[in-house]
Protein backbone atom coordinates (compact mmCIF):
# COMPACT_ATOMS: atom_id res chain seq x y z
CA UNK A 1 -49.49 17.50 -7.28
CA UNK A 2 -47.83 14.70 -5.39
CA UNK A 3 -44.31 13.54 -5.09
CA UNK A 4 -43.98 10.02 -6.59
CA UNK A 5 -40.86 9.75 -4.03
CA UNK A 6 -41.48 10.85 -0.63
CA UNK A 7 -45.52 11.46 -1.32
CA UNK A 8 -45.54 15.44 -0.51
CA UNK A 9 -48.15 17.41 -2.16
CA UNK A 10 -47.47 20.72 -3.83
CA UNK A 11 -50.01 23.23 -5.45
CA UNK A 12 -47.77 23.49 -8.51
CA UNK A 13 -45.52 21.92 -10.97
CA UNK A 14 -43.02 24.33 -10.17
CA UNK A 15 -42.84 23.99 -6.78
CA UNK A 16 -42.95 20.08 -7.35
CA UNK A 17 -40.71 20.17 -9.75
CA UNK A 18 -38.40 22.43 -6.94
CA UNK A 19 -38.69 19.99 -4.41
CA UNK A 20 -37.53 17.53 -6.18
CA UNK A 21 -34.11 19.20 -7.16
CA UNK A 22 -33.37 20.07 -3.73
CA UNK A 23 -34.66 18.54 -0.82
CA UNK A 24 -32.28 16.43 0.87
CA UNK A 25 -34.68 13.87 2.43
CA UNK A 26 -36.53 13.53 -0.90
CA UNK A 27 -33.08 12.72 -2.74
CA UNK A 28 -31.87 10.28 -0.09
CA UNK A 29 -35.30 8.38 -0.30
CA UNK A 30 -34.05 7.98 -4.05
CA UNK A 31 -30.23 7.75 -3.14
CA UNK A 32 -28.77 10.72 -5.37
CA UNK A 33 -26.17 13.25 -3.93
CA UNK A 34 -26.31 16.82 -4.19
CA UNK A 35 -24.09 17.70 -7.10
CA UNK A 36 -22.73 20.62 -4.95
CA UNK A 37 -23.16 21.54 -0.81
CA UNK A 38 -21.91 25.11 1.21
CA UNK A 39 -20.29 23.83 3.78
CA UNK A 40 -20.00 26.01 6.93
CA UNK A 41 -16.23 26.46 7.90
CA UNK A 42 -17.39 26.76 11.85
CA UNK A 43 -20.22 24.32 12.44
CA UNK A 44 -19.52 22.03 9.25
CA UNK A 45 -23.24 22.83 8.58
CA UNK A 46 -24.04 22.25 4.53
CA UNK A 47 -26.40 23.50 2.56
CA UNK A 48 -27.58 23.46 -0.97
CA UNK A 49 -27.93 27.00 -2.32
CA UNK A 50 -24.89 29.85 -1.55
CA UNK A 51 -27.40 32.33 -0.03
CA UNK A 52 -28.23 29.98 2.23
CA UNK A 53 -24.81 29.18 3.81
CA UNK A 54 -24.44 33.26 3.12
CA UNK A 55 -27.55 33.63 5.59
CA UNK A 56 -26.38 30.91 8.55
CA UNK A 57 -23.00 32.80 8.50
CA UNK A 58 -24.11 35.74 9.66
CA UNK A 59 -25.87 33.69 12.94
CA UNK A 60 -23.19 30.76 13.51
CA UNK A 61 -21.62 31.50 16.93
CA UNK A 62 -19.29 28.82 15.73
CA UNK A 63 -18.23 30.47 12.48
CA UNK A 64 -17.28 33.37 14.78
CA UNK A 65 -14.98 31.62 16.95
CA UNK A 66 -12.84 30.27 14.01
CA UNK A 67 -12.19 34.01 12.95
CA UNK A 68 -11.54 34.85 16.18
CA UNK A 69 -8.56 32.23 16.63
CA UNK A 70 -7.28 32.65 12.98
CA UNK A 71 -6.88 36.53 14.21
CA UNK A 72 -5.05 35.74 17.34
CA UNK A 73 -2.81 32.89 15.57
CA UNK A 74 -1.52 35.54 13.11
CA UNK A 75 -1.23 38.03 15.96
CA UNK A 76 1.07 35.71 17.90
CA UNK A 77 3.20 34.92 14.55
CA UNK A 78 3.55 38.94 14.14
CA UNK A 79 4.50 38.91 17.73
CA UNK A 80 7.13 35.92 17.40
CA UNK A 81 8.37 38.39 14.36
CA UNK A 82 8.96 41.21 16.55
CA UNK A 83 10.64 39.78 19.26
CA UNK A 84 12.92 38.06 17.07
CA UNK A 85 13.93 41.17 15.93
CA UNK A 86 13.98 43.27 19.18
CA UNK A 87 16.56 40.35 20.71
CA UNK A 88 18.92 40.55 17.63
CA UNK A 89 19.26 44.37 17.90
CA UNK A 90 19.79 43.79 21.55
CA UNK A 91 22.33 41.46 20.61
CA UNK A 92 24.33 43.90 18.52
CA UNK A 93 24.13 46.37 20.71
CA UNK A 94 25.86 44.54 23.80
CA UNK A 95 28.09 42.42 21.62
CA UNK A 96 31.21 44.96 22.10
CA UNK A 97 31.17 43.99 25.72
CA UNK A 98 30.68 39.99 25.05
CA UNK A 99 33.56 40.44 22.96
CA UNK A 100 35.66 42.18 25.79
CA UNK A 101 34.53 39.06 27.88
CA UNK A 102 35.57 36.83 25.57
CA UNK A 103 38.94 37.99 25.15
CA UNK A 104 39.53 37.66 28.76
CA UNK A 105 37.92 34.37 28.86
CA UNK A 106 40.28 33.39 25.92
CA UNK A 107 43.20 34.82 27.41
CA UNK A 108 42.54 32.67 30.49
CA UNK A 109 41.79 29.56 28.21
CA UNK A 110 45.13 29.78 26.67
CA UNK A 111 47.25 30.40 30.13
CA UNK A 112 45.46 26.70 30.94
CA UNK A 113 46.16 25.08 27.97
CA UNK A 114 49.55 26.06 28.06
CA UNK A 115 50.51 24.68 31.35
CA UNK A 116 49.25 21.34 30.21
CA UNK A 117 52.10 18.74 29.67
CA UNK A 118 52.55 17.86 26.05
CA UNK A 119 54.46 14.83 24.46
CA UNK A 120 58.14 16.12 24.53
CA UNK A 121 58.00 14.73 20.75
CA UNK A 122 55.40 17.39 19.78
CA UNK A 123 57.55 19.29 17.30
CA UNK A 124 57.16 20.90 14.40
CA UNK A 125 57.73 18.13 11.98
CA UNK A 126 55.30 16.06 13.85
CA UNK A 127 52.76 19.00 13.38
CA UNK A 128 53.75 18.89 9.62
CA UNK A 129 52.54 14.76 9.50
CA UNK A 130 49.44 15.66 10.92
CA UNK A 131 48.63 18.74 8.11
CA UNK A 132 49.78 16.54 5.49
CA UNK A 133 47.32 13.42 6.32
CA UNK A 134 44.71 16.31 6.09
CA UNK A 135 41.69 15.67 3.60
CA UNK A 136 40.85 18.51 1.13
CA UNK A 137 37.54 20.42 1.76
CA UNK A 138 35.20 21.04 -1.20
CA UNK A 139 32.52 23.14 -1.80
CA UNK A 140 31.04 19.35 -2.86
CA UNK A 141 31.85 17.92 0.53
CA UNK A 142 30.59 20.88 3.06
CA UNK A 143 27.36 20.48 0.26
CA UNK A 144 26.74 16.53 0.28
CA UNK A 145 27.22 16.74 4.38
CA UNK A 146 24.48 19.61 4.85
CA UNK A 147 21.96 16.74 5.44
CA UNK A 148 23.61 15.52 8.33
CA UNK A 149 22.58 18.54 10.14
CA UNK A 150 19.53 18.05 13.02
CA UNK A 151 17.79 19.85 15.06
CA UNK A 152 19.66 18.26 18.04
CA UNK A 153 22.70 20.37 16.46
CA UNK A 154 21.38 23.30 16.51
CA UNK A 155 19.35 23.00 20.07
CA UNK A 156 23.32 22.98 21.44
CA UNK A 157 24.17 26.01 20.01
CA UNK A 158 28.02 27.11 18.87
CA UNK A 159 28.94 23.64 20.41
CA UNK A 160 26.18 21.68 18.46
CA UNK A 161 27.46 22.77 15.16
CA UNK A 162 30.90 22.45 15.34
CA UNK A 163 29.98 18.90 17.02
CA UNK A 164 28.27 18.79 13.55
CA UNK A 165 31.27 20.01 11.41
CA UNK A 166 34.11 17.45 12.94
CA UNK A 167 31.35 14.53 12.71
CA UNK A 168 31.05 15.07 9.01
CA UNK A 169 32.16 17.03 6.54
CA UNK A 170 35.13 18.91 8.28
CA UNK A 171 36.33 15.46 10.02
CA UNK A 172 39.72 14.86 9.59
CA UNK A 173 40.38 17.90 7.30
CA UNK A 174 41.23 20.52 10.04
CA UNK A 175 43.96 21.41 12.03
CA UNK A 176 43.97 24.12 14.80
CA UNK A 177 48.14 25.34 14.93
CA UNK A 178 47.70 28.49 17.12
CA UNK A 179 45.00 28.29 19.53
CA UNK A 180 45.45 31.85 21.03
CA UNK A 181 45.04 33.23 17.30
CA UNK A 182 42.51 30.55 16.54
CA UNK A 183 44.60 30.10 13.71
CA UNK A 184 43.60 26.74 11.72
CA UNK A 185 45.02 25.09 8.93
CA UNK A 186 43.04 22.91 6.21
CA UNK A 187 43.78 22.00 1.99
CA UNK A 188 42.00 23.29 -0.82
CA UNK A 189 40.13 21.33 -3.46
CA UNK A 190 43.65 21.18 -5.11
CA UNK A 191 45.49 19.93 -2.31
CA UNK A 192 47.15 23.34 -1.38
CA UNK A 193 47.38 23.97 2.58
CA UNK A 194 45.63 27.64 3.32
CA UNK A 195 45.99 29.23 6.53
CA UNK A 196 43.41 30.42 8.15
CA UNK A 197 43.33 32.86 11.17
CA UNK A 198 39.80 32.67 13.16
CA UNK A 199 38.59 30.42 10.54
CA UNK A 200 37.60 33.59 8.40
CA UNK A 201 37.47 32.08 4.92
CA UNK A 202 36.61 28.59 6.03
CA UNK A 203 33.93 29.10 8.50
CA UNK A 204 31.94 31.83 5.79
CA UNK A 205 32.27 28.85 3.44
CA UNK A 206 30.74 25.85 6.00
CA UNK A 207 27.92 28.13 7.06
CA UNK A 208 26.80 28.86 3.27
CA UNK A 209 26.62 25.28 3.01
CA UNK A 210 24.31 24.39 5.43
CA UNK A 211 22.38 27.81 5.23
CA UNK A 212 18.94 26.39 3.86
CA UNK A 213 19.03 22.67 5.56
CA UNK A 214 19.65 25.16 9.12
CA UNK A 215 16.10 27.07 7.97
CA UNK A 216 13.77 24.30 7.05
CA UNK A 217 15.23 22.22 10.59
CA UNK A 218 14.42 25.80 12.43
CA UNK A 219 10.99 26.53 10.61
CA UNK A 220 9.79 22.77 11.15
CA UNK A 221 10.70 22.84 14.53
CA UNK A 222 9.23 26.29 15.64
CA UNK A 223 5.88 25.45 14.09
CA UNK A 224 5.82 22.23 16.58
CA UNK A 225 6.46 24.48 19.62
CA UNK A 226 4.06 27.09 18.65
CA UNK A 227 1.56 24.37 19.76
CA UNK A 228 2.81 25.00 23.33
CA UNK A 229 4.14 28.57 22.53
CA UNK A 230 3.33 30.09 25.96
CA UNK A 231 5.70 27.22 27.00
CA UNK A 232 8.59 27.52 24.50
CA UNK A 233 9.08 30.75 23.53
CA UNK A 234 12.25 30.82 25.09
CA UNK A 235 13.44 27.99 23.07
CA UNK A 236 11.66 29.98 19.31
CA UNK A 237 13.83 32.91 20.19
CA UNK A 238 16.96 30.76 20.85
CA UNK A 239 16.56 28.80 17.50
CA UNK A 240 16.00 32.11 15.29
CA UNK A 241 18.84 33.86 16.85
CA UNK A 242 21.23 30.21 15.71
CA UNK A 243 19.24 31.35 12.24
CA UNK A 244 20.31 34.77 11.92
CA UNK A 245 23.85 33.68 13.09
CA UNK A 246 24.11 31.47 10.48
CA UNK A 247 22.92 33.78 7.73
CA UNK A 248 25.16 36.46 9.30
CA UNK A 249 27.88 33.96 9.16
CA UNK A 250 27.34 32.89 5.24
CA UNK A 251 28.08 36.43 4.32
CA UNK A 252 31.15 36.67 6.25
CA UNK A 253 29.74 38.75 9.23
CA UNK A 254 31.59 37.97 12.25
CA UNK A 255 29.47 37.87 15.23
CA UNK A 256 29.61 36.27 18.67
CA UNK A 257 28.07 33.28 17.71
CA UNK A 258 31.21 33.10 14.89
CA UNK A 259 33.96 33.40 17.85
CA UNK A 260 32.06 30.43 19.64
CA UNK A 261 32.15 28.27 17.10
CA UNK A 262 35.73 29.20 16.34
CA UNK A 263 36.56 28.47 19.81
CA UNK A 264 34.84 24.63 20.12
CA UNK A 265 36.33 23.99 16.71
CA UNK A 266 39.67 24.89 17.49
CA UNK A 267 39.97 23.66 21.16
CA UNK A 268 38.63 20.20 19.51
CA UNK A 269 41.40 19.59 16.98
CA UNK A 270 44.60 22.04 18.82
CA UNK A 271 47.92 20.43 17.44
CA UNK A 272 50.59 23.19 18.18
């Protein structure tokens, strides 16, 4: 029996009628598409029946290789996962003695600032002008702000994000009084002026607020340098440490990275 299409002969109507169904040159000589093709993940190969593509899997070298990459990708992510962790228990572990540094550090901070020359008309009424021109914070403001966050931010660390919090939604509503207390003053949503040693209450409150934009930044940006991880891993470890700070920080934990950020905050807006 003979093909009216392509002109093959076959022995039976079956096999005729078989041919006819599935052979690729036969149904591009009468330009139909296969309603369905197994297409190899590896080689990109396709083919018409499941068995088939079931059958070239077991052979494709190519098929092989993509497994073999997909395995090592998710071993480097579980590796990323570990390290991460190792470095923050590190971190907790020697933060007693970056605390004892710090205090000397502050102590010498303060001894400078103090010998710097101030306006003889500093006083405390003048100190009282500059709390009252203060602008209430919000839970809406710290909120609307959050997407004024970057990456560039958070690359800089403790600096980066109180750059961040005096550019926009804490501009012009703080006031550092006591710099050796990092004591700070600031107005609640109903105008009433709250003190607030080491930022405790207001700093829990700013990192809540920009808790989730901080993540998707971090997450976006460490799946760009995983393309060069070998290169960058320094800089994957740096950002998830900033993202367990921050998290830390929304639930009121108060951790080195908190007494930086205290620090740039206050020595940026110091009116004693």
């Amino acid at each position: 029996m003979e093909c009216q299409y392509c002109k093959n002969v076959f022995s039976t109507n079956t096999s005729l009628t078989n041919h006819q169904r599935t052979a690729k040159y036969c149904l591009k000589l009468r330009d139909v598409k296969l309603e369905k093709l197994y297409t190899c993940d590896g080689c990109s190969k396709s083919f018409s029946r499941s068995y088939h593509l079931q059958r070239h899997q077991k052979q494709c070298k190519s098929n092989d290789r993509l497994y073999e990459l997909e395995s090592k990708l998710a071993q480097v992510e579980k590796d990323i996962e570990i390290y991460v962790k190792e470095i923050s228990q590190k971190n907790i572990v020697i933060q007693e003695q970056k605390e004892t540094i710090k205090e000397l550090q502050d102590k010498l901070e303060n001894i400078a600032i103090k010998a710097v020359s101030r306006p003889t008309n500093m006083t405390k009424n003048t100190q009282i002008n500059y709390i009252n021109q203060l602008k209430p914070v919000t839970d809406e403001i710290l909120l609307d702000n959050a997407q004024y966050l970057s990456i560039d931010h958070i690359m800089k660390g403790p600096k980066g994000y109180a750059q961040y919090a005096l550019e926009y939604p804490l501009k012009d509503r703080l006031l550092c009084v006591d710099y050796s207390r990092r004591k700070v003053k600031f107005k609640d949503k109903d105008g009433n002026v709250i003190t607030d040693p080491e930022m405790t209450g207001l700093a829990t409150k700013f990192f809540n607020s920009i808790k989730d934009k901080n993540q998707d930044l971090i997450l976006e940006c460490s799946e760009k340098l995983k393309e060069n991880f070998g290169d960058e891993i320094d800089t994957i470890v740096k950002i998830f440490d900033y993202k367990a700070a921050i998290d830390q920080g929304s639930d009121g934990v108060k951790s080195d990275f908190h007494y930086d950020f205290v620090k740039h905050m206050c020595s940026q807006t110091i009116k004693e």
